[in-house]
C-alpha atoms as a PDB file:
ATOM      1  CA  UNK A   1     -29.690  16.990 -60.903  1.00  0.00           C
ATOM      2  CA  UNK A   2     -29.157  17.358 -56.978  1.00  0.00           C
ATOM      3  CA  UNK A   3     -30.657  14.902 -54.383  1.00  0.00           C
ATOM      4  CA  UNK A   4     -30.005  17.260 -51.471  1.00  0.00           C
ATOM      5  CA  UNK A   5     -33.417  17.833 -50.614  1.00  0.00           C
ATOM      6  CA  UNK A   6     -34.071  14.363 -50.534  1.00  0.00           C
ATOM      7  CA  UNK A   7     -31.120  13.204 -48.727  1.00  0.00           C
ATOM      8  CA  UNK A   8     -32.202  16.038 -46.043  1.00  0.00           C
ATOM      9  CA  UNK A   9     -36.026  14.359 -45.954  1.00  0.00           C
ATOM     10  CA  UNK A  10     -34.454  10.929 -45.864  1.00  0.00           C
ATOM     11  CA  UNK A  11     -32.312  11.923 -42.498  1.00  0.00           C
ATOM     12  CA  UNK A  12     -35.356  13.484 -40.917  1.00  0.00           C
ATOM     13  CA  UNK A  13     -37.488  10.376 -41.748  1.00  0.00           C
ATOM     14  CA  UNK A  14     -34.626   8.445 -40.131  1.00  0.00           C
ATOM     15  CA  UNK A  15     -34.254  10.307 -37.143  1.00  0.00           C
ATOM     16  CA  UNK A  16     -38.103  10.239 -36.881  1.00  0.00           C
ATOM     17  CA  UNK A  17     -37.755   6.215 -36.938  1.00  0.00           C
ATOM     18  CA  UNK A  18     -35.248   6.123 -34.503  1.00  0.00           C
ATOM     19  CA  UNK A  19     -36.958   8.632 -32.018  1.00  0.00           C
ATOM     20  CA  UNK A  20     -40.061   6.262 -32.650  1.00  0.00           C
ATOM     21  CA  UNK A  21     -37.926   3.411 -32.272  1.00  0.00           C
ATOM     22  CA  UNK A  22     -37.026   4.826 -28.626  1.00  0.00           C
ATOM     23  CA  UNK A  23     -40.386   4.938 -27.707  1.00  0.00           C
ATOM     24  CA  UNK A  24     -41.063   1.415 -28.574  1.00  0.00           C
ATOM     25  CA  UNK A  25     -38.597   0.411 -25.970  1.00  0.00           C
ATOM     26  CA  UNK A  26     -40.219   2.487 -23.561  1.00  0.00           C
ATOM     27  CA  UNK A  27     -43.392   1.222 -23.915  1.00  0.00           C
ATOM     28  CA  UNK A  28     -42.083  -2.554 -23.977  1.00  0.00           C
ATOM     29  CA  UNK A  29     -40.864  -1.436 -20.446  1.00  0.00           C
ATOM     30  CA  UNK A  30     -44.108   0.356 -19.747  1.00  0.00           C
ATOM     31  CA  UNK A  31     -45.726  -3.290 -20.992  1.00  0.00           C
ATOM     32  CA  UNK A  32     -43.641  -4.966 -18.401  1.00  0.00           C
ATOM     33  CA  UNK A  33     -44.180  -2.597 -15.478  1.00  0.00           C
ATOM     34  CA  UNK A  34     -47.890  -2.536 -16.633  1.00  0.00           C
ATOM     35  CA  UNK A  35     -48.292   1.056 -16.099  1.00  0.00           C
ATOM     36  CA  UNK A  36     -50.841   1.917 -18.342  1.00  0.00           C
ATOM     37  CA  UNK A  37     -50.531   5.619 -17.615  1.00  0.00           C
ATOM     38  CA  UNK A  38     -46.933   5.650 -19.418  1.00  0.00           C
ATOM     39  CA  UNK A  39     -48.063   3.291 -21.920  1.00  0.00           C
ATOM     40  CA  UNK A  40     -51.580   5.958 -22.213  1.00  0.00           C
ATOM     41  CA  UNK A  41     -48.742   8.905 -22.946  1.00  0.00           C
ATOM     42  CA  UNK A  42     -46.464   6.333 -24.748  1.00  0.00           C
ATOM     43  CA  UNK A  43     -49.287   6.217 -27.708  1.00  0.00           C
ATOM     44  CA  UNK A  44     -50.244   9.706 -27.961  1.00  0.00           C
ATOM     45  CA  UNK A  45     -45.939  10.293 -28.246  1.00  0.00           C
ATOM     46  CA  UNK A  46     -46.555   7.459 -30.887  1.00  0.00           C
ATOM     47  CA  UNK A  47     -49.457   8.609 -32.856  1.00  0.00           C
ATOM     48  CA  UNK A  48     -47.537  12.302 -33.499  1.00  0.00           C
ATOM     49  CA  UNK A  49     -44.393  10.512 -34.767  1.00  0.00           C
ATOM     50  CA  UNK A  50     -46.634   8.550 -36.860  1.00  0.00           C
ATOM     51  CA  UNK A  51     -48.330  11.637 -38.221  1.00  0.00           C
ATOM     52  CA  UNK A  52     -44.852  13.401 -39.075  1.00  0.00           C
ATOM     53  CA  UNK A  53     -43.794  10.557 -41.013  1.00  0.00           C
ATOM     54  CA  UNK A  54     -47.185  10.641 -43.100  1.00  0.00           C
ATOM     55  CA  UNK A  55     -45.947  14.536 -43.556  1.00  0.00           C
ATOM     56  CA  UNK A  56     -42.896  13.597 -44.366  1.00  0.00           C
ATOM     57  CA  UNK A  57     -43.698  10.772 -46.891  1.00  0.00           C
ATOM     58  CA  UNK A  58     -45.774  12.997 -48.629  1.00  0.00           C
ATOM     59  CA  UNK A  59     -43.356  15.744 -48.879  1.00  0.00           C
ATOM     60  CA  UNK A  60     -41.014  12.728 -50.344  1.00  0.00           C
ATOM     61  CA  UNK A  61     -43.349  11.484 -52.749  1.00  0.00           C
ATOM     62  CA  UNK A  62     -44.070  15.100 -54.186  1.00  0.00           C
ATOM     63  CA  UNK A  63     -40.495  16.016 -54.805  1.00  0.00           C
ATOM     64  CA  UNK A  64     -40.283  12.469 -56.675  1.00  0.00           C
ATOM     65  CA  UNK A  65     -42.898  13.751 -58.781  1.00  0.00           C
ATOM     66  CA  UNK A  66     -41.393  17.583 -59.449  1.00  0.00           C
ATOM     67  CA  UNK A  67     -38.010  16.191 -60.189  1.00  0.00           C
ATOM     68  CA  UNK A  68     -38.335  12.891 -61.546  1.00  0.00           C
ATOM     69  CA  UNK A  69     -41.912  12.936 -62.329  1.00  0.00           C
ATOM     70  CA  UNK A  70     -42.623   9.496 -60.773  1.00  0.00           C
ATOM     71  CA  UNK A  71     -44.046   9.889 -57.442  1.00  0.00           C
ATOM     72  CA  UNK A  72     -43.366   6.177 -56.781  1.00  0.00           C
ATOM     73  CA  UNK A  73     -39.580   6.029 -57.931  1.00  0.00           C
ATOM     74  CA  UNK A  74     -37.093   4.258 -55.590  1.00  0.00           C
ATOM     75  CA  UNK A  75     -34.451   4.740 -53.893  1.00  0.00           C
ATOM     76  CA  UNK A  76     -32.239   2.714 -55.584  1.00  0.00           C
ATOM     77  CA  UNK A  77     -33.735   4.489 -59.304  1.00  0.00           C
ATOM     78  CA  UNK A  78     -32.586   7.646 -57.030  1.00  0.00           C
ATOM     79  CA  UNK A  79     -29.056   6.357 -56.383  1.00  0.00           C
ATOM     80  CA  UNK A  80     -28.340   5.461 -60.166  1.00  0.00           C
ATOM     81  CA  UNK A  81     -29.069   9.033 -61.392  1.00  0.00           C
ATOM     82  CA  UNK A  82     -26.883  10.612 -58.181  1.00  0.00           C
ATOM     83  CA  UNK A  83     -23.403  11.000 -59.019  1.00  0.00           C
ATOM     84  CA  UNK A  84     -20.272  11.142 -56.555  1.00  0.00           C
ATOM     85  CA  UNK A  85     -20.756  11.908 -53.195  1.00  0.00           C
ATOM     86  CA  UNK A  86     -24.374  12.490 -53.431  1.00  0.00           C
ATOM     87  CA  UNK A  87     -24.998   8.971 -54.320  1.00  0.00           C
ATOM     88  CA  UNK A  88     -22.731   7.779 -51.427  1.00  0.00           C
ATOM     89  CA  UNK A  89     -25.078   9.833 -48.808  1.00  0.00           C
ATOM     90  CA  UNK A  90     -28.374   8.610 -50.287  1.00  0.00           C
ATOM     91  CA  UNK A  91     -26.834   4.819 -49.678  1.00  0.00           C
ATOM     92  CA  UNK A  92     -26.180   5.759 -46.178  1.00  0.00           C
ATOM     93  CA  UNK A  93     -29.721   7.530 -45.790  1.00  0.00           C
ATOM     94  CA  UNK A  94     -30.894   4.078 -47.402  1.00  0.00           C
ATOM     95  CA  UNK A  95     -29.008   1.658 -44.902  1.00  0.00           C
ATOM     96  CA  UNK A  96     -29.668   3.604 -41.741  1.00  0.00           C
ATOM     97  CA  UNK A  97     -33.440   4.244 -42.454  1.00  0.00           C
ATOM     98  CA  UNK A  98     -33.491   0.267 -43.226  1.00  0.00           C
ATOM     99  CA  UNK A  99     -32.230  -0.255 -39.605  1.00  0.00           C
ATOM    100  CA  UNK A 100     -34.704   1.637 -38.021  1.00  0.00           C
ATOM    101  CA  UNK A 101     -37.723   0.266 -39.535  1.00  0.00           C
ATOM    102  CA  UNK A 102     -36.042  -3.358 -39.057  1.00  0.00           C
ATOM    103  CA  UNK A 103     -35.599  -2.258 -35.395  1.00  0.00           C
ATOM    104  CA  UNK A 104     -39.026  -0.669 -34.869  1.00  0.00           C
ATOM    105  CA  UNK A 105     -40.709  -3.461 -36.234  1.00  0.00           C
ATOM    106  CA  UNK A 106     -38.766  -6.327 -34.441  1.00  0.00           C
ATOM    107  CA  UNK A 107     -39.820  -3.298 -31.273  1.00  0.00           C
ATOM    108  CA  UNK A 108     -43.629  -3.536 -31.818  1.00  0.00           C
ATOM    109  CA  UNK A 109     -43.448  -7.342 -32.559  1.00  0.00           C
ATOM    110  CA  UNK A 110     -42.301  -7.778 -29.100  1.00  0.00           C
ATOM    111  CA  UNK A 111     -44.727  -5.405 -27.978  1.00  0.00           C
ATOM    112  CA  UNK A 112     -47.469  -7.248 -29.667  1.00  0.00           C
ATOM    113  CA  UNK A 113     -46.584 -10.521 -27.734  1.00  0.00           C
ATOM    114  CA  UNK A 114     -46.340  -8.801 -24.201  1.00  0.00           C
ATOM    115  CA  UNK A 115     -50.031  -7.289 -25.027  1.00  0.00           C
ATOM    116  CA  UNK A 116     -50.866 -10.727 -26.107  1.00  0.00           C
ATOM    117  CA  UNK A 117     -49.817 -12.578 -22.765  1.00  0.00           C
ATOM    118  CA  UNK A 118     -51.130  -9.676 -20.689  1.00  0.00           C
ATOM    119  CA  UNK A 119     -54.305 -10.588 -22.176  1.00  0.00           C
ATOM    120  CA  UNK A 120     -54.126 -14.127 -22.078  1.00  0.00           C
ATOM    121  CA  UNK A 121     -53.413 -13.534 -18.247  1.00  0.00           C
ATOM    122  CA  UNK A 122     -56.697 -11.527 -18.161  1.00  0.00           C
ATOM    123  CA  UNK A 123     -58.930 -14.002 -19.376  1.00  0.00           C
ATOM    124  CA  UNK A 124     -57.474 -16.817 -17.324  1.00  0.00           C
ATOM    125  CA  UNK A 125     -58.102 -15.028 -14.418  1.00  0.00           C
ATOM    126  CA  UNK A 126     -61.545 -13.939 -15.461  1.00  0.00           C
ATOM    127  CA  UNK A 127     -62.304 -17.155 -15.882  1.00  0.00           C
ATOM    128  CA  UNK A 128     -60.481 -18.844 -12.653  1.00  0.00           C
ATOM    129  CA  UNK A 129     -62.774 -15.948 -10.389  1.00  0.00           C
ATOM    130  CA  UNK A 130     -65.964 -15.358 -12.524  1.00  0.00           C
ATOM    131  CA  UNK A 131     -68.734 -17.774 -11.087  1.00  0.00           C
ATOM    132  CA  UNK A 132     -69.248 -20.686 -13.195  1.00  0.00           C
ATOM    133  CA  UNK A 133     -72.617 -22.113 -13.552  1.00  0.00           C
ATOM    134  CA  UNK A 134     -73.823 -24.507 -11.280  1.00  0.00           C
ATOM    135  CA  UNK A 135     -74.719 -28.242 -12.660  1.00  0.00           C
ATOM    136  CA  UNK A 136     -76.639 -29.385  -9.446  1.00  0.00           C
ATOM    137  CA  UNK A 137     -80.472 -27.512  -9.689  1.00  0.00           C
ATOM    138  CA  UNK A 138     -83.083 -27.565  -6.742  1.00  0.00           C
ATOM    139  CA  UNK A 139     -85.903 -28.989  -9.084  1.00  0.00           C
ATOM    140  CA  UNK A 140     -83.452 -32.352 -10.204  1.00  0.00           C
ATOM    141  CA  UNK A 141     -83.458 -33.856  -6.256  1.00  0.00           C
ATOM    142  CA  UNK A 142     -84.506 -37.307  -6.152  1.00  0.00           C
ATOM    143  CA  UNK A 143     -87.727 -38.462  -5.692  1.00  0.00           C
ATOM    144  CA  UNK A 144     -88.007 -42.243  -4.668  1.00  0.00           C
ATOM    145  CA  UNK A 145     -91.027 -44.036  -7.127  1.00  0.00           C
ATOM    146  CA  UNK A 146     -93.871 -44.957  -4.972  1.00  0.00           C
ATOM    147  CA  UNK A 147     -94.608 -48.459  -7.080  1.00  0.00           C
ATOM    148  CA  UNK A 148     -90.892 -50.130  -5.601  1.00  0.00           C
ATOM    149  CA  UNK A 149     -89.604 -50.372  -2.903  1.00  0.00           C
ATOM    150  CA  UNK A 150     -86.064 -49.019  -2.187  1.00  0.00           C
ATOM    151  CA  UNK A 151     -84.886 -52.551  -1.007  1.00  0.00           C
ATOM    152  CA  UNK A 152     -85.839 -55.736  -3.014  1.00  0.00           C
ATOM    153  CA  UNK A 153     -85.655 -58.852  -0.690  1.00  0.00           C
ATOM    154  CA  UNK A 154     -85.883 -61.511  -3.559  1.00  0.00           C
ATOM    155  CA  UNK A 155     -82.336 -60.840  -4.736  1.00  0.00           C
END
């Protein structure tokens, strides 16, 4: 049994991490520079990497299923059937896709708390300029009561 077909799918879905990984840090320096035109492109980059890697995925899980016929076998089922050098690359393919989805998720974590400040910065200044309602109304001025007098002189 050869794994070369999925050893080649396994360095594409790498190098797809790591190009998506690369546009993480862009956008955390988009997030910073808050230019939401680069962070508008940023996303669309995002969304077709995304995409490829569904492709890809499913182009994994089917040759699972035509040569092992278990769509959801591991990689680590994979690497006990590989022999010799085969089995070596599909460890490699394991620790370096492992690394990239570590790093692109530590990527959009950060990204998720610079969204999350910029927001927070928002509504604070929303609120600090938006007019807050007044607690003094025309129709509560006081009215003295015509029955007493404002100064009592038995006191």
């Amino acid at each position: 049994m050869t794994f070369a077909a999925l050893i080649h799918l396994l360095r594409a879905h790498s190098e797809l991490y790591e190009s998506l990984l690369a546009l993480s840090r862009r956008k955390t320096e988009a997030l910073k520079k808050n230019d939401i035109e680069a962070l508008s492109a940023l996303l669309a980059d995002e969304q077709k990497h995304i995409f490829a890697i569904r492709q890809l995925e499913e182009r994994r899980r089917r040759w699972l299923k035509e040569v092992l016929g278990d769509e959801a076998a591991t990689l680590s089922q994979c690497m006990d059937l590989a022999k010799g050098k085969e089995r070596e690359e599909l460890r490699e393919c394991q620790a370096r896709l492992q690394t990239a989805v570590k790093a692109v998720a530590e990527a959009n974590e950060l990204n998720r708390q610079l969204i999350e400040q910029s927001l927070q910065f928002v509504t604070a200044m929303i609120e600090t300029f938006a007019p807050t309602p007044s607690t003094y109304s025309r129709t509560q001025q006081y009215a003295p009561s015509p029955e007493r007098p404002l100064f009592e002189s038995k006191a």
